[in-house]
PDB file of N, CA and C in Angstrom:
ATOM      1  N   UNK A   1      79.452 -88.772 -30.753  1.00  0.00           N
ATOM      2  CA  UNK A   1      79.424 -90.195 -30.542  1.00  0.00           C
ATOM      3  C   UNK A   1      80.239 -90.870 -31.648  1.00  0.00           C
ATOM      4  N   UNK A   2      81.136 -91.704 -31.364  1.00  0.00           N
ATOM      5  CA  UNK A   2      81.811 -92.544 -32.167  1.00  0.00           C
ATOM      6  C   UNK A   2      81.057 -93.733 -33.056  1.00  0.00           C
ATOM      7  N   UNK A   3      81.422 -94.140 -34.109  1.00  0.00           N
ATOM      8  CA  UNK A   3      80.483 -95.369 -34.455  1.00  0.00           C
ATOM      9  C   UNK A   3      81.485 -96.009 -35.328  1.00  0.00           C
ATOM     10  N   UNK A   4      81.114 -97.022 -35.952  1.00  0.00           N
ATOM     11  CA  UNK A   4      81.550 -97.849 -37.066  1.00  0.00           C
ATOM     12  C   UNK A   4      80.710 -98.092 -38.467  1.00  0.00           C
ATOM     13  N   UNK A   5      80.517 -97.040 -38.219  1.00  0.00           N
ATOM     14  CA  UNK A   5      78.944 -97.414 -39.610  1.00  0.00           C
ATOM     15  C   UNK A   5      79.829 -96.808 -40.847  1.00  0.00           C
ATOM     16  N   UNK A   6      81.028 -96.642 -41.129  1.00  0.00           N
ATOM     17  CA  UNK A   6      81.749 -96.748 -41.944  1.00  0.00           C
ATOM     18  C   UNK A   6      82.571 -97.652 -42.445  1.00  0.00           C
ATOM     19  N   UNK A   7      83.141 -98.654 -41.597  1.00  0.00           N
ATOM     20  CA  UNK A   7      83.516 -99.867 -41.682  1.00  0.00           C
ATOM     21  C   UNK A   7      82.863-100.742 -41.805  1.00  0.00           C
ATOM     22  N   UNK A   8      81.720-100.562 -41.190  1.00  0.00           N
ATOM     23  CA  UNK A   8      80.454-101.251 -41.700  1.00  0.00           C
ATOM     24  C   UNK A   8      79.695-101.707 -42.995  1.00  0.00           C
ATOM     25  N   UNK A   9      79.862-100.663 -43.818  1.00  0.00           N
ATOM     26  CA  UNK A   9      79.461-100.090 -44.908  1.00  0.00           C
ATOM     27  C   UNK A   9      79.961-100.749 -45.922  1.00  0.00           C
ATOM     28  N   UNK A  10      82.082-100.169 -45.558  1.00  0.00           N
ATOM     29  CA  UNK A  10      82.705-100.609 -46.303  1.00  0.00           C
ATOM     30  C   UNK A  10      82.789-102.616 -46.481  1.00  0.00           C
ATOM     31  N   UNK A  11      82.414-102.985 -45.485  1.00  0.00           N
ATOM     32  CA  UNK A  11      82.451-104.543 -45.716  1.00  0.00           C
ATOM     33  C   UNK A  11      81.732-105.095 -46.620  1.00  0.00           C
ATOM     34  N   UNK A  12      80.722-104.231 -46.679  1.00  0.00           N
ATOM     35  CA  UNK A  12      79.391-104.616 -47.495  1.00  0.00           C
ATOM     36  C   UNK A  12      79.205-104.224 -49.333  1.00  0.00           C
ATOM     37  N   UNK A  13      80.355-103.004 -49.201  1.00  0.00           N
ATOM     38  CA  UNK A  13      80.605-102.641 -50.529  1.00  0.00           C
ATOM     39  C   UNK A  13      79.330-101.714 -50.796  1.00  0.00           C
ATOM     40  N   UNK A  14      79.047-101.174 -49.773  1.00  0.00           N
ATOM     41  CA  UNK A  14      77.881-100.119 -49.741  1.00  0.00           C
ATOM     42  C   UNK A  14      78.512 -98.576 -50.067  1.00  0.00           C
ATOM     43  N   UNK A  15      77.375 -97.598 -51.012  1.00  0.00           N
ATOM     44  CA  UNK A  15      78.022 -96.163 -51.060  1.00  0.00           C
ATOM     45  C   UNK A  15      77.130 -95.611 -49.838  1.00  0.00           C
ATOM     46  N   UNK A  16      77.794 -94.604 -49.240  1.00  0.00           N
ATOM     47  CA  UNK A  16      76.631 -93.842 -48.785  1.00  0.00           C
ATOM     48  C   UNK A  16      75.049 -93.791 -49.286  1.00  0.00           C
ATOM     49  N   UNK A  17      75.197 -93.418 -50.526  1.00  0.00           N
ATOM     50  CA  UNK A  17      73.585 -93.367 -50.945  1.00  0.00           C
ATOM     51  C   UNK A  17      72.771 -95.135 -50.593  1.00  0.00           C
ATOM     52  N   UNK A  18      73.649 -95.877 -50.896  1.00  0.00           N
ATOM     53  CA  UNK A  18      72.937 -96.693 -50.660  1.00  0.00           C
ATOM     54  C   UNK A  18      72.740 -97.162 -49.214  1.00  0.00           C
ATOM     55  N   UNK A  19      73.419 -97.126 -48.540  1.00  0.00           N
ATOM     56  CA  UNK A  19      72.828 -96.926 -47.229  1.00  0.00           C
ATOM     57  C   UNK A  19      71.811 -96.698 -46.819  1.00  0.00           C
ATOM     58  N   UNK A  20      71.948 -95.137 -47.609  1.00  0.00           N
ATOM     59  CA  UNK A  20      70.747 -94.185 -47.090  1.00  0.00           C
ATOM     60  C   UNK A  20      69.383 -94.400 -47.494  1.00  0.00           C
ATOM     61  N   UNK A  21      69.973 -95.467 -48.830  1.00  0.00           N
ATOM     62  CA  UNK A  21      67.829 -95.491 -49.305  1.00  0.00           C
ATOM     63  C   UNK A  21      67.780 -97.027 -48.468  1.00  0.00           C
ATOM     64  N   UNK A  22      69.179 -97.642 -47.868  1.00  0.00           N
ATOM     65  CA  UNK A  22      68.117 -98.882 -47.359  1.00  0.00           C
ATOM     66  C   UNK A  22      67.188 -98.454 -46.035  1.00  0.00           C
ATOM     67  N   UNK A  23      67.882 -97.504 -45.297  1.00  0.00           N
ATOM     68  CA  UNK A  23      67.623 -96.606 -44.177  1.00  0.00           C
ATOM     69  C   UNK A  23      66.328 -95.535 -44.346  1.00  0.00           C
ATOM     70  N   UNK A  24      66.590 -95.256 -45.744  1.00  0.00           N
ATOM     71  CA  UNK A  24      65.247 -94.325 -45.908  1.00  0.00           C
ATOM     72  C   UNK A  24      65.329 -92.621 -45.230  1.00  0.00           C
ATOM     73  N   UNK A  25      67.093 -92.541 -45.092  1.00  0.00           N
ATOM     74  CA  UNK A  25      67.399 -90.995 -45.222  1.00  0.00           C
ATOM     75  C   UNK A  25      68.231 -90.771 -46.085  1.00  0.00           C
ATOM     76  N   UNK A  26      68.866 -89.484 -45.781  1.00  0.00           N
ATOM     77  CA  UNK A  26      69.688 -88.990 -47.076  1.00  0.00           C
ATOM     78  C   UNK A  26      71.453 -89.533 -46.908  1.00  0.00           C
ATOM     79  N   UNK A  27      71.665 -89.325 -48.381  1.00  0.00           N
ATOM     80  CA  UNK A  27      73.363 -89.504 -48.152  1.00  0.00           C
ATOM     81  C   UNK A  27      73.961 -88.681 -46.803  1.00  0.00           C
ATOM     82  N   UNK A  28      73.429 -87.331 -47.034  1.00  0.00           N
ATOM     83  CA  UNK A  28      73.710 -86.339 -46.431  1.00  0.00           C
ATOM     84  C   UNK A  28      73.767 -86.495 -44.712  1.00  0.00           C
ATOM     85  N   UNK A  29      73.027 -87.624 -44.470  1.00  0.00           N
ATOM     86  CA  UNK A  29      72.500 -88.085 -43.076  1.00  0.00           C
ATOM     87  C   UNK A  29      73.984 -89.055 -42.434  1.00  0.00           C
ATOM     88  N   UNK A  30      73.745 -90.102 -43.262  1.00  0.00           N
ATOM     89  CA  UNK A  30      75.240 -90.959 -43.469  1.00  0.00           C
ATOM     90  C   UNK A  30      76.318 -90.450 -43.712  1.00  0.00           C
ATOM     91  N   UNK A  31      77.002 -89.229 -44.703  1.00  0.00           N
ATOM     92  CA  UNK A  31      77.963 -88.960 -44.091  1.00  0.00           C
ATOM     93  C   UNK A  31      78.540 -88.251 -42.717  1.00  0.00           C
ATOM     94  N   UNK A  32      77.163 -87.385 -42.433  1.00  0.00           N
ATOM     95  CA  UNK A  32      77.796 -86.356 -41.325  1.00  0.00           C
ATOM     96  C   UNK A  32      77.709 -87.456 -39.589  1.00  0.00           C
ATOM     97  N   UNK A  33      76.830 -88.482 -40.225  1.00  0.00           N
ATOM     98  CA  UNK A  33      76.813 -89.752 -38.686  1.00  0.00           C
ATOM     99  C   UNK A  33      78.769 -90.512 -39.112  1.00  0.00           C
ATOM    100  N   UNK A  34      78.517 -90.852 -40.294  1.00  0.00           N
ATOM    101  CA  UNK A  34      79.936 -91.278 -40.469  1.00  0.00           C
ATOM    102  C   UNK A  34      81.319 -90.420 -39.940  1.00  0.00           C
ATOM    103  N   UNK A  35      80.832 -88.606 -39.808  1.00  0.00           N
ATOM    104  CA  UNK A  35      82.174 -88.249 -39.097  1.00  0.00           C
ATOM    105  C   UNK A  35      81.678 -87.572 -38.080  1.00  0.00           C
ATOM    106  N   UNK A  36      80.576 -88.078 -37.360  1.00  0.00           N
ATOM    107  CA  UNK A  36      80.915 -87.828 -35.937  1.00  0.00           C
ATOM    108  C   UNK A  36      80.027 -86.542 -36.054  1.00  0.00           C
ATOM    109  N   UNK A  37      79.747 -86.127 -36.610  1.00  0.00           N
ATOM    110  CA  UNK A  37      78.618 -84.547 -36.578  1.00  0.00           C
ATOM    111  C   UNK A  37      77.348 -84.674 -36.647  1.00  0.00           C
ATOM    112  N   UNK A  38      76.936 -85.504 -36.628  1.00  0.00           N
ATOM    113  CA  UNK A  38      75.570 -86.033 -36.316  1.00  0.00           C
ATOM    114  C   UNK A  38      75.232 -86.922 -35.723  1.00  0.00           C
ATOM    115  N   UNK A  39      74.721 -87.235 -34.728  1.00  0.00           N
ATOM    116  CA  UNK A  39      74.089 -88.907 -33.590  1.00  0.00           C
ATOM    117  C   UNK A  39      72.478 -88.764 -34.241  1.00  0.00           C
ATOM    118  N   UNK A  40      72.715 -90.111 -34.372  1.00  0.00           N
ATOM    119  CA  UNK A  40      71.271 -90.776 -35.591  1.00  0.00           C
ATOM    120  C   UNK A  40      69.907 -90.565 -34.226  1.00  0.00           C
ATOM    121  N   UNK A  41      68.979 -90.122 -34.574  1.00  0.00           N
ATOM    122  CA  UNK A  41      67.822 -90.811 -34.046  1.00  0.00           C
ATOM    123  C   UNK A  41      67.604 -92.149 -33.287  1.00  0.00           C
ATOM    124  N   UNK A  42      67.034 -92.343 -32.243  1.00  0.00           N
ATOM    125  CA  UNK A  42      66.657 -93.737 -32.007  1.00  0.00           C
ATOM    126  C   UNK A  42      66.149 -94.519 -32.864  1.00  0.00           C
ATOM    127  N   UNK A  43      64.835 -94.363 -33.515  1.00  0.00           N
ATOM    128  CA  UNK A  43      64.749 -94.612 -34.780  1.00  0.00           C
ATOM    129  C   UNK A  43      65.991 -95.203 -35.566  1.00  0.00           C
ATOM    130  N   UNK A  44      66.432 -94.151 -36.099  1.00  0.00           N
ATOM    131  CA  UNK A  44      67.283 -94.479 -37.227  1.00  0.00           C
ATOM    132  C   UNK A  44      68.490 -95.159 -36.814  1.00  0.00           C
ATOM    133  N   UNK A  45      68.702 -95.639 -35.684  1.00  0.00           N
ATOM    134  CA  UNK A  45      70.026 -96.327 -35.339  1.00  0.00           C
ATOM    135  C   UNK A  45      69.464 -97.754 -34.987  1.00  0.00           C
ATOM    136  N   UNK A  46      67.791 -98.134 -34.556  1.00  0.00           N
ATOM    137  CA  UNK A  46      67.372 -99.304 -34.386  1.00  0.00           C
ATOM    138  C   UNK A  46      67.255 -99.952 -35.834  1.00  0.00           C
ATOM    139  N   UNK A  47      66.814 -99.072 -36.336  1.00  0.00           N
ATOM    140  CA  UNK A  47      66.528 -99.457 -38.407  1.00  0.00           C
ATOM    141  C   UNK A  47      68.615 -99.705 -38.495  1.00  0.00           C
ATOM    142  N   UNK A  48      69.424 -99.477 -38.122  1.00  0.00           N
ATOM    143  CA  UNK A  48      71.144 -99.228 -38.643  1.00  0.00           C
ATOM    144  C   UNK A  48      71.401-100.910 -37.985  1.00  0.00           C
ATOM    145  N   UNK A  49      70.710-100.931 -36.686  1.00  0.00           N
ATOM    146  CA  UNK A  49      70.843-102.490 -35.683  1.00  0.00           C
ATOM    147  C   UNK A  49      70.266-103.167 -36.220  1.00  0.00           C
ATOM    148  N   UNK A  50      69.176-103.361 -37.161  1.00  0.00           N
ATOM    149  CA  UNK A  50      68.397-104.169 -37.812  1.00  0.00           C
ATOM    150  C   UNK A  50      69.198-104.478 -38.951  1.00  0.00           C
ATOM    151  N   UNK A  51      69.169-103.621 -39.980  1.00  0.00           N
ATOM    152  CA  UNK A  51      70.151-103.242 -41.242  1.00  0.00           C
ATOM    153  C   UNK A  51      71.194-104.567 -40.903  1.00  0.00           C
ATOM    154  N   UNK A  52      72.337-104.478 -40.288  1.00  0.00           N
ATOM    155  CA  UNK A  52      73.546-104.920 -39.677  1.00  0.00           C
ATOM    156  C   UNK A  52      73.246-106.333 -38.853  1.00  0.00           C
ATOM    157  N   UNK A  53      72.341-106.423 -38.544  1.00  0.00           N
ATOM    158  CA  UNK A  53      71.694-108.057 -37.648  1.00  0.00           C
ATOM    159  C   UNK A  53      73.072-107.677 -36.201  1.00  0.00           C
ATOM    160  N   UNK A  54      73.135-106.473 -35.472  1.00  0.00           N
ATOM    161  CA  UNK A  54      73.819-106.425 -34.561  1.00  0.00           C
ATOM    162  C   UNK A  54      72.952-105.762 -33.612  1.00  0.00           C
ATOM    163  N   UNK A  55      73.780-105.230 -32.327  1.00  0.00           N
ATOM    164  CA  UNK A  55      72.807-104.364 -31.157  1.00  0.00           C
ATOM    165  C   UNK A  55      73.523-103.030 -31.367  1.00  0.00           C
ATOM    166  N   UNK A  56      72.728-102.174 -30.986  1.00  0.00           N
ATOM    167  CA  UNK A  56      72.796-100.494 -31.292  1.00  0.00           C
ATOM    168  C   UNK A  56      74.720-100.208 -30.628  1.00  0.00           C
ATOM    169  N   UNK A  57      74.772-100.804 -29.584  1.00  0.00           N
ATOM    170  CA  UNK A  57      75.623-100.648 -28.959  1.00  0.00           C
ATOM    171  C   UNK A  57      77.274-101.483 -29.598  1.00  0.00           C
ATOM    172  N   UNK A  58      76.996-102.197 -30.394  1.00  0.00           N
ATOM    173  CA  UNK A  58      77.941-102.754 -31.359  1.00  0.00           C
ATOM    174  C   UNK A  58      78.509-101.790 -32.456  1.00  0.00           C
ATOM    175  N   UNK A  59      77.534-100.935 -32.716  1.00  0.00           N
ATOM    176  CA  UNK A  59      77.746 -99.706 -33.743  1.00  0.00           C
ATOM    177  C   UNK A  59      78.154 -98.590 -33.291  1.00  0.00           C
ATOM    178  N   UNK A  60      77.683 -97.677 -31.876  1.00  0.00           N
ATOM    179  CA  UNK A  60      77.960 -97.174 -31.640  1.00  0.00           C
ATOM    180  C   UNK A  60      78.489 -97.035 -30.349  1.00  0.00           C
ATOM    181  N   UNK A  61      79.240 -96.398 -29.962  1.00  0.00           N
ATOM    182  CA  UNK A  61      79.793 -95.930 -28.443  1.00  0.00           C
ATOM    183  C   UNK A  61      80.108 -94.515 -28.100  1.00  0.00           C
ATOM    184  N   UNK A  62      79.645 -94.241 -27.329  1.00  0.00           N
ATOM    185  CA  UNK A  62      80.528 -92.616 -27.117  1.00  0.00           C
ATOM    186  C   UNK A  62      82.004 -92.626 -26.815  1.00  0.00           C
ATOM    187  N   UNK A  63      81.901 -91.011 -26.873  1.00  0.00           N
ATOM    188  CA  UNK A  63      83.537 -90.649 -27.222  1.00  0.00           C
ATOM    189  C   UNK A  63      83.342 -90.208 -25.635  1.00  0.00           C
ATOM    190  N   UNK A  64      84.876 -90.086 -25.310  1.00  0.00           N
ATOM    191  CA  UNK A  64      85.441 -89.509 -23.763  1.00  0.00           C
ATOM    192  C   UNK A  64      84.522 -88.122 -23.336  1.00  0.00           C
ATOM    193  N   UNK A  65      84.268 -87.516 -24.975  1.00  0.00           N
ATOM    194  CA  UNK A  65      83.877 -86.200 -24.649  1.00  0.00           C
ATOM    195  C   UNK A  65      81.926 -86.053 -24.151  1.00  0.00           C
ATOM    196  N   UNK A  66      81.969 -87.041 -24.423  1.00  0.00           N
ATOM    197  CA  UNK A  66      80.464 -87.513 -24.155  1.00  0.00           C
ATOM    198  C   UNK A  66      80.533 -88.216 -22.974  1.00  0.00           C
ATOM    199  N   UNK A  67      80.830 -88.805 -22.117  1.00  0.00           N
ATOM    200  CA  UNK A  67      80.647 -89.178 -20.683  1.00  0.00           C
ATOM    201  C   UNK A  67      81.074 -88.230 -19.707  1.00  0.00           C
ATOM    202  N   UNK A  68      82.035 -86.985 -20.279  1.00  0.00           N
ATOM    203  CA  UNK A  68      82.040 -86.191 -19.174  1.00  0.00           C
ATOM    204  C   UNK A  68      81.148 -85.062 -18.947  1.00  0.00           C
TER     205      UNK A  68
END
């Protein structure tokens, strides 16, 4: 799944870690969602829509390889 939670981030002047403790997982969580090797929890992407004051679907979208 594709997202923007890196550009996201970067607007905010956020590191990974900090992300991760506003989120309450690890760096480790945030980078591998940041390249695409991990899709967050429901959970953890409603806490990312909250975080951001946006809808889940503003952050993320799937890739081509995911609708087929």
């Amino acid at each position: 799944m594709k997202n923007r939670l890196k550009v996201l981030r970067a607007e905010r002047d956020w590191s990974q870690a900090t992300l991760a403790e506003k989120l309450d997982c690890s760096r480790q969580t945030i980078n591998s969602i940041e390249k695409g090797k991990y899709d967050p929890s429901l959970t953890l992407a409603f806490k990312m829509a909250k975080l951001f004051e946006m809808p889940i679907e503003d952050i993320f979208h799937p890739s081509d390889e995911d609708l087929a």
